[in-house]
PDB file of N, CA and C in Angstrom:
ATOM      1  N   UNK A   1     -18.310  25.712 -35.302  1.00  0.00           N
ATOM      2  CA  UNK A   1     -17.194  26.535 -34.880  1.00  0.00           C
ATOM      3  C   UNK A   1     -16.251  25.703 -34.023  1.00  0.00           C
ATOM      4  N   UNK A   2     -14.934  25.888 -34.309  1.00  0.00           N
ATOM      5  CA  UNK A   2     -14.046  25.520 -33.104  1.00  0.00           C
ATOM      6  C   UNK A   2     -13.503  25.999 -32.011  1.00  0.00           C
ATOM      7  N   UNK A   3     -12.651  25.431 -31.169  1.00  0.00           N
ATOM      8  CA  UNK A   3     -12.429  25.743 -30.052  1.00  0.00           C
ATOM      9  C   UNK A   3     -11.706  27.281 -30.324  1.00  0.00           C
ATOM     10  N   UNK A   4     -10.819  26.907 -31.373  1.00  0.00           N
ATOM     11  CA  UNK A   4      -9.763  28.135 -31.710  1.00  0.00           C
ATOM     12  C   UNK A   4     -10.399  29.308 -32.481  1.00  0.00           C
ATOM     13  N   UNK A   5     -11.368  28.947 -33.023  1.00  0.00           N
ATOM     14  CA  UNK A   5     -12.062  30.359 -33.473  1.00  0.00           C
ATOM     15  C   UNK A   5     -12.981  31.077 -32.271  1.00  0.00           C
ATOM     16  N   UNK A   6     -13.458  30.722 -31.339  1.00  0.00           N
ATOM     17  CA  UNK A   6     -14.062  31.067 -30.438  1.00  0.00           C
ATOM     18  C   UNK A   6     -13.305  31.820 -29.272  1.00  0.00           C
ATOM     19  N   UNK A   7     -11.815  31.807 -29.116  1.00  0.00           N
ATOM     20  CA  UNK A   7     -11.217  32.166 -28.317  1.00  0.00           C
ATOM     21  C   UNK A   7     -10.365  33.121 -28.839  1.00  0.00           C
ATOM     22  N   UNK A   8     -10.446  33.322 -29.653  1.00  0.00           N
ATOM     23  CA  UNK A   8      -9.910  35.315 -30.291  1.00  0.00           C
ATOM     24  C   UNK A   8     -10.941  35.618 -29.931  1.00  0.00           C
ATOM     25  N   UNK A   9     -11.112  37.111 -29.875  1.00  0.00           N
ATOM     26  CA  UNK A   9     -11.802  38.276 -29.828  1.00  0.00           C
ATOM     27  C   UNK A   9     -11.801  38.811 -31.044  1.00  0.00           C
ATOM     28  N   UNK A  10     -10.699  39.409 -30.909  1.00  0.00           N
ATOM     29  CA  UNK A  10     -10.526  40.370 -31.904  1.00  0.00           C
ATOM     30  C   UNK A  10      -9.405  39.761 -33.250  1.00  0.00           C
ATOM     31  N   UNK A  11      -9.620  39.747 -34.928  1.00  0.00           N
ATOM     32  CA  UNK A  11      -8.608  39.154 -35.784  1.00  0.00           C
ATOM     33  C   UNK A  11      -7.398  40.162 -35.624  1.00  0.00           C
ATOM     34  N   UNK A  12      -7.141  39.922 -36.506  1.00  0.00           N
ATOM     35  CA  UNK A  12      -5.577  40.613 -36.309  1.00  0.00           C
ATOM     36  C   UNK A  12      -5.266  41.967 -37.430  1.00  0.00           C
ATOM     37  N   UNK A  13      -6.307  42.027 -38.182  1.00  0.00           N
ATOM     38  CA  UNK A  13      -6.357  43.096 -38.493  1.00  0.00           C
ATOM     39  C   UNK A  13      -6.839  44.280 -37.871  1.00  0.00           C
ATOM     40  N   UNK A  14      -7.748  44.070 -36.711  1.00  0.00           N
ATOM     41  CA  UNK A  14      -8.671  44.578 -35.679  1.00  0.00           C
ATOM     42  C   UNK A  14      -7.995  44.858 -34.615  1.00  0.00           C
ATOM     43  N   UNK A  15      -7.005  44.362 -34.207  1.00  0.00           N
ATOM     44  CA  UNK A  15      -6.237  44.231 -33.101  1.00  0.00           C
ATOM     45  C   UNK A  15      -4.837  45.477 -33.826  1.00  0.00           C
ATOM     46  N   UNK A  16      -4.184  45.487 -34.538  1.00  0.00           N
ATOM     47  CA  UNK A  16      -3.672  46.246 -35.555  1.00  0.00           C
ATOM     48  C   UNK A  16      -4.537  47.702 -35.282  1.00  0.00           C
ATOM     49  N   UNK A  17      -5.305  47.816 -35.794  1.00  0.00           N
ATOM     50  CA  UNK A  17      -6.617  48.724 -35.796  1.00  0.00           C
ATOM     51  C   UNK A  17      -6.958  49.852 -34.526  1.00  0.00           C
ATOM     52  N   UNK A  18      -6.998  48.819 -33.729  1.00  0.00           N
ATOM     53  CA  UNK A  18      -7.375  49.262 -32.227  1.00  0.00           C
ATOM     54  C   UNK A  18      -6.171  49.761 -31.814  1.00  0.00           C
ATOM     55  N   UNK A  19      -4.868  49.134 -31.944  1.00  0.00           N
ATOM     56  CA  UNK A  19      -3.691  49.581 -31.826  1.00  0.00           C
ATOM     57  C   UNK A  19      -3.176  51.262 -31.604  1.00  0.00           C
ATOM     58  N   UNK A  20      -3.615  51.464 -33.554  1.00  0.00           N
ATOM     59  CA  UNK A  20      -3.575  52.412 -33.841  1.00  0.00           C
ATOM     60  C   UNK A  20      -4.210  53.817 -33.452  1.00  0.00           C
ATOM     61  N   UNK A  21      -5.383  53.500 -33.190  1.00  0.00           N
ATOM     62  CA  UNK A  21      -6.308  54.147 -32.701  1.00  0.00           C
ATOM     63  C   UNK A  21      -6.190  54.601 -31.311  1.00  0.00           C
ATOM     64  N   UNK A  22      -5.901  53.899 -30.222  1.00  0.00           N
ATOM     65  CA  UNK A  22      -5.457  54.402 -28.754  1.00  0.00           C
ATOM     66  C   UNK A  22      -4.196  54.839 -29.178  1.00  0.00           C
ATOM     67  N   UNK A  23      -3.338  54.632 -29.791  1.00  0.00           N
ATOM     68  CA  UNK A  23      -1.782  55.307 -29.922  1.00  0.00           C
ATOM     69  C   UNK A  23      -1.937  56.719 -30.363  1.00  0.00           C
ATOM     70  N   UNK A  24      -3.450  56.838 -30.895  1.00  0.00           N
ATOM     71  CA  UNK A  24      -2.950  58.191 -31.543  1.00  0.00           C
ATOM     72  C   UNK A  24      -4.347  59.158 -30.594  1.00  0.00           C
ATOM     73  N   UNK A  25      -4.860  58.544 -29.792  1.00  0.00           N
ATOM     74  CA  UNK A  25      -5.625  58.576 -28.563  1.00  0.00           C
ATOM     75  C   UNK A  25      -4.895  59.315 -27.744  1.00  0.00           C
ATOM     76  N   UNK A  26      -3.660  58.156 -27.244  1.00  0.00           N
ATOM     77  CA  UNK A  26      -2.878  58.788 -26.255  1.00  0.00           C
ATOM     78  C   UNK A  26      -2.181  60.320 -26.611  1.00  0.00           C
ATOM     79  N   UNK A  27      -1.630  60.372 -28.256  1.00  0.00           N
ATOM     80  CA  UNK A  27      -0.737  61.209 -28.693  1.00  0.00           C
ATOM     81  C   UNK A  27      -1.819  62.933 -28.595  1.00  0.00           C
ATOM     82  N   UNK A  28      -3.154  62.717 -28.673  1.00  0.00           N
ATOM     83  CA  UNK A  28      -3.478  63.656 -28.468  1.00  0.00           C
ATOM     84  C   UNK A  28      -3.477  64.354 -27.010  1.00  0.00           C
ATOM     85  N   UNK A  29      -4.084  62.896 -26.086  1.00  0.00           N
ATOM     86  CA  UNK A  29      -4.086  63.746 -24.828  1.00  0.00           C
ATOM     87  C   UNK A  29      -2.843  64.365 -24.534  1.00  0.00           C
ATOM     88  N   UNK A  30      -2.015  63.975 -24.677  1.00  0.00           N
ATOM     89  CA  UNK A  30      -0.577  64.374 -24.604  1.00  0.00           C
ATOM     90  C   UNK A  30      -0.518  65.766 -24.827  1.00  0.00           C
ATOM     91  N   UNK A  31      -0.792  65.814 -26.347  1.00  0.00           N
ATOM     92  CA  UNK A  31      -1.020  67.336 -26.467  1.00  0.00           C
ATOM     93  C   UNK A  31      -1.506  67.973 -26.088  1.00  0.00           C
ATOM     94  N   UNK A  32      -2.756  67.447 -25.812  1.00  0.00           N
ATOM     95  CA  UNK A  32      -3.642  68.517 -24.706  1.00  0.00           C
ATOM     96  C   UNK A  32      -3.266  68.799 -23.825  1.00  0.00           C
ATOM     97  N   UNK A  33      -2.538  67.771 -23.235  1.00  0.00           N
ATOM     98  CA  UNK A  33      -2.409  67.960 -21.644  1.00  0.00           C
ATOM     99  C   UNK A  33      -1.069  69.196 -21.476  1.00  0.00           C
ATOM    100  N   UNK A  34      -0.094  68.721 -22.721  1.00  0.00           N
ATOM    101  CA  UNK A  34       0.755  69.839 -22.462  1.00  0.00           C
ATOM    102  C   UNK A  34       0.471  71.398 -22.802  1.00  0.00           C
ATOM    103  N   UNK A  35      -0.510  71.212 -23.925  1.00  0.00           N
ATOM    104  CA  UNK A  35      -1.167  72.680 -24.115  1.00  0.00           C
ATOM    105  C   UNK A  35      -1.975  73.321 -23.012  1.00  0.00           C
ATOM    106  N   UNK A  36      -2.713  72.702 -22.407  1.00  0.00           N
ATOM    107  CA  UNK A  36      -3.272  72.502 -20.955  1.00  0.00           C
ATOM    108  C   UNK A  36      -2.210  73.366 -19.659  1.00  0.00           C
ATOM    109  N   UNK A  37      -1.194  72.745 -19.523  1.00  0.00           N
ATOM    110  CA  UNK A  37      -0.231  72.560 -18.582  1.00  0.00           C
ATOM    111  C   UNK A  37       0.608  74.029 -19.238  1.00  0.00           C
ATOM    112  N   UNK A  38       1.074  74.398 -20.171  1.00  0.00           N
ATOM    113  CA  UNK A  38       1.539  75.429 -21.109  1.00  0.00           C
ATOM    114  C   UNK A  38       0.767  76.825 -20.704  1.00  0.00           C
ATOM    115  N   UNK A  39      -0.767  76.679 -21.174  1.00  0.00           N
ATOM    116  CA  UNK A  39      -1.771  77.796 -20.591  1.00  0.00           C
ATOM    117  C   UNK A  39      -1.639  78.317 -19.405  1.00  0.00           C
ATOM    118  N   UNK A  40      -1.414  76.760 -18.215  1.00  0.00           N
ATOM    119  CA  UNK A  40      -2.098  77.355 -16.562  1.00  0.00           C
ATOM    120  C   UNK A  40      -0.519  77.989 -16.349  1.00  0.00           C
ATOM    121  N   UNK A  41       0.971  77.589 -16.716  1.00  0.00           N
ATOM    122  CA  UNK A  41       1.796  78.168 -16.132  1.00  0.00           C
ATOM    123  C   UNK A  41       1.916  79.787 -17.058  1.00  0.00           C
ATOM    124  N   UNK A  42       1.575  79.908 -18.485  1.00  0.00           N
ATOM    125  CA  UNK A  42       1.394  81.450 -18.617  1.00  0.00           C
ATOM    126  C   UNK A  42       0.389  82.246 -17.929  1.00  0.00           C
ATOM    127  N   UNK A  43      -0.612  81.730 -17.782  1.00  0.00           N
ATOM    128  CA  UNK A  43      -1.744  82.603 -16.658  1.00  0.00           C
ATOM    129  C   UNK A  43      -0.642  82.993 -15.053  1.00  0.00           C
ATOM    130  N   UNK A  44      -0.417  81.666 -14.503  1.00  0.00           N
ATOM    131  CA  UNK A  44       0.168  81.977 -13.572  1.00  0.00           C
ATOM    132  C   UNK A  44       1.663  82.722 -13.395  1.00  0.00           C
ATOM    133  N   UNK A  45       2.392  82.981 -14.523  1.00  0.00           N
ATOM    134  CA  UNK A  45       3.525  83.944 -14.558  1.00  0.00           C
ATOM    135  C   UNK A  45       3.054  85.463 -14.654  1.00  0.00           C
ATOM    136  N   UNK A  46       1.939  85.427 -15.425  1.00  0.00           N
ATOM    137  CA  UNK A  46       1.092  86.618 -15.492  1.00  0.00           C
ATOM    138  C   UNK A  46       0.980  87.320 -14.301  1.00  0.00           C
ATOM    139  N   UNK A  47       0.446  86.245 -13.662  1.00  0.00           N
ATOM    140  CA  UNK A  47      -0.366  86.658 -12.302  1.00  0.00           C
ATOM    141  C   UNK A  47       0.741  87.014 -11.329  1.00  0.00           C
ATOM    142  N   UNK A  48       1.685  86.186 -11.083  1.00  0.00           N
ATOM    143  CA  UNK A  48       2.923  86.333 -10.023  1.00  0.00           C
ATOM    144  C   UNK A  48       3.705  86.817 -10.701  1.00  0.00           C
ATOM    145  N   UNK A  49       3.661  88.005 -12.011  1.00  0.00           N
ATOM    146  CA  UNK A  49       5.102  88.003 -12.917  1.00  0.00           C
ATOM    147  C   UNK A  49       5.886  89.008 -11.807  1.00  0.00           C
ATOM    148  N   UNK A  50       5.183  90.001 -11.220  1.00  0.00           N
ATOM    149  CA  UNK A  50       5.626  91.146 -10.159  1.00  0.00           C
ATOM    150  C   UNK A  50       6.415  90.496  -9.336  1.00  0.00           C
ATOM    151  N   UNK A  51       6.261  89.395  -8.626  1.00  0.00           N
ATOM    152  CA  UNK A  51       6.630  88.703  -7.516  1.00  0.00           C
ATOM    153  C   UNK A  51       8.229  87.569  -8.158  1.00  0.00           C
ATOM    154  N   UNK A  52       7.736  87.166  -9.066  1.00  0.00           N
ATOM    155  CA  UNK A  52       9.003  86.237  -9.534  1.00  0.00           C
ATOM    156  C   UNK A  52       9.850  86.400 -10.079  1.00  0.00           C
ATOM    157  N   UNK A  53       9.594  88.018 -11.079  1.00  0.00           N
ATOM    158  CA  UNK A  53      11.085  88.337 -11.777  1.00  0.00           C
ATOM    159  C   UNK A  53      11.825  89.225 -11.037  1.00  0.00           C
ATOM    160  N   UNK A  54      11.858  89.645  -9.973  1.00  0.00           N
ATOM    161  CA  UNK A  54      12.749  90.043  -8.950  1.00  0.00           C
ATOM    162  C   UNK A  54      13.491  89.153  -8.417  1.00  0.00           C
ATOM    163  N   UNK A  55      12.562  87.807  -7.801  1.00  0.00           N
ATOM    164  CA  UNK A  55      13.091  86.949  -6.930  1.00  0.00           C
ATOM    165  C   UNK A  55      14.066  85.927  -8.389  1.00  0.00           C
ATOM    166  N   UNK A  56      13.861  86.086  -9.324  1.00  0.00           N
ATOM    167  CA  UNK A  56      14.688  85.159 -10.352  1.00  0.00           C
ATOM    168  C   UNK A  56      15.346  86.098 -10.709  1.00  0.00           C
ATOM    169  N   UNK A  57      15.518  87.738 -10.433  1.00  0.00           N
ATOM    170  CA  UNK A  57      17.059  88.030 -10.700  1.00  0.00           C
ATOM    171  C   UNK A  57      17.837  88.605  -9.865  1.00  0.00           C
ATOM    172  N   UNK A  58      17.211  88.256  -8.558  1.00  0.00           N
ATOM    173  CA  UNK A  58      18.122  88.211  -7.432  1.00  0.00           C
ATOM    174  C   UNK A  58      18.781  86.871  -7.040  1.00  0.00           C
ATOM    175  N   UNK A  59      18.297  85.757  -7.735  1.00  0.00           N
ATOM    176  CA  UNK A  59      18.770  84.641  -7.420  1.00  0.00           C
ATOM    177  C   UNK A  59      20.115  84.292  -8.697  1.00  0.00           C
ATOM    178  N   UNK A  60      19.415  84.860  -9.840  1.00  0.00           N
ATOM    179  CA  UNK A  60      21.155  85.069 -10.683  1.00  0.00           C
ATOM    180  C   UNK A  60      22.144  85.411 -10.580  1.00  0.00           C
ATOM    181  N   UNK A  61      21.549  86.804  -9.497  1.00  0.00           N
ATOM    182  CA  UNK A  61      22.637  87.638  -9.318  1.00  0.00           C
ATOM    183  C   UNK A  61      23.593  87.049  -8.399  1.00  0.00           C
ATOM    184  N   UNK A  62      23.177  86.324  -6.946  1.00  0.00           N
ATOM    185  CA  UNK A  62      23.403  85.398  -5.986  1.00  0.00           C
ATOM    186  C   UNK A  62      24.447  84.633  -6.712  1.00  0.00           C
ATOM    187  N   UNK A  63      24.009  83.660  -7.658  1.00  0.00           N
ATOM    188  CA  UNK A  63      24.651  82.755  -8.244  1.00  0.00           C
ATOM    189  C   UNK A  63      26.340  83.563  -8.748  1.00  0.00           C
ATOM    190  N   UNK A  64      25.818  84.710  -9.505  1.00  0.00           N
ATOM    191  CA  UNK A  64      27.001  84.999 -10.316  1.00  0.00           C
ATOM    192  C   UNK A  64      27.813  86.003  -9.267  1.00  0.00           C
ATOM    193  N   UNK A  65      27.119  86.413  -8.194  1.00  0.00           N
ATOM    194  CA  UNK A  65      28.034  87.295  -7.457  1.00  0.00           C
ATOM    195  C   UNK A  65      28.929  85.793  -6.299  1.00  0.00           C
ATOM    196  N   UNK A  66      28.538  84.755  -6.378  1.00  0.00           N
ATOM    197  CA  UNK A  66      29.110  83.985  -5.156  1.00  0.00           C
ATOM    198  C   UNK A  66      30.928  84.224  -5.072  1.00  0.00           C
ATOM    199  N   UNK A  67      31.183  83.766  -6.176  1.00  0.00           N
ATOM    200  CA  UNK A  67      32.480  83.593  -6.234  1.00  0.00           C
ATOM    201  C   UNK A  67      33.335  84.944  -5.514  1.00  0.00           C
ATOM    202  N   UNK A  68      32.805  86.351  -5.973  1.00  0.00           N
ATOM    203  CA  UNK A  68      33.420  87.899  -5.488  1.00  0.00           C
ATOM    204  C   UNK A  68      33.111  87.384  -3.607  1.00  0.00           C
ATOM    205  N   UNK A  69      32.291  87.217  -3.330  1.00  0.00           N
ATOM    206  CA  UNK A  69      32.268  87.464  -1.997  1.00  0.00           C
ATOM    207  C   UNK A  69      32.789  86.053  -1.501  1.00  0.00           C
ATOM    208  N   UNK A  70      33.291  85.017  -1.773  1.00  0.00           N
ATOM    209  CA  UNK A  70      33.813  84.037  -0.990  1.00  0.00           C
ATOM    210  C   UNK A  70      35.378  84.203  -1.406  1.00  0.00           C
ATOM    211  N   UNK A  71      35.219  85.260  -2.183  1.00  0.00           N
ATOM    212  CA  UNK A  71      37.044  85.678  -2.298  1.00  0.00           C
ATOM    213  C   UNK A  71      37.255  86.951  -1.429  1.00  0.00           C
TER     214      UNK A  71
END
């Protein structure tokens, strides 16, 4: 054996390979994580829906009434 075959690891079809494989590794956690992340904020709108859709349409209203009262 030589110096240069001993110092790859991996050929290059393997390396290609492995590539592929964590890329589509990552592409799942991804999904998970956003399906994940998707779930805990519908549980939690659930849970606070009483509490936040008042306070998000009093804060529209805020927004769209500004202009009447600074005139």
């Amino acid at each position: 054996m030589t110096e240069k075959e001993n110092s790859t690891l991996l050929t290059p079809r393997e390396r290609r390979f492995l590539g592929i494989v964590i890329c589509f590794a990552a592409a799942i956690l991804f999904v998970s994580l956003l399906g994940l992340v998707t779930w805990t904020l519908t549980k939690a709108f659930s849970f606070f829906g009483g509490v936040i859709w008042p306070l998000a349409v009093a804060g529209i209203l805020s927004i769209m009434l500004s202009p009447v009262v600074a005139f």
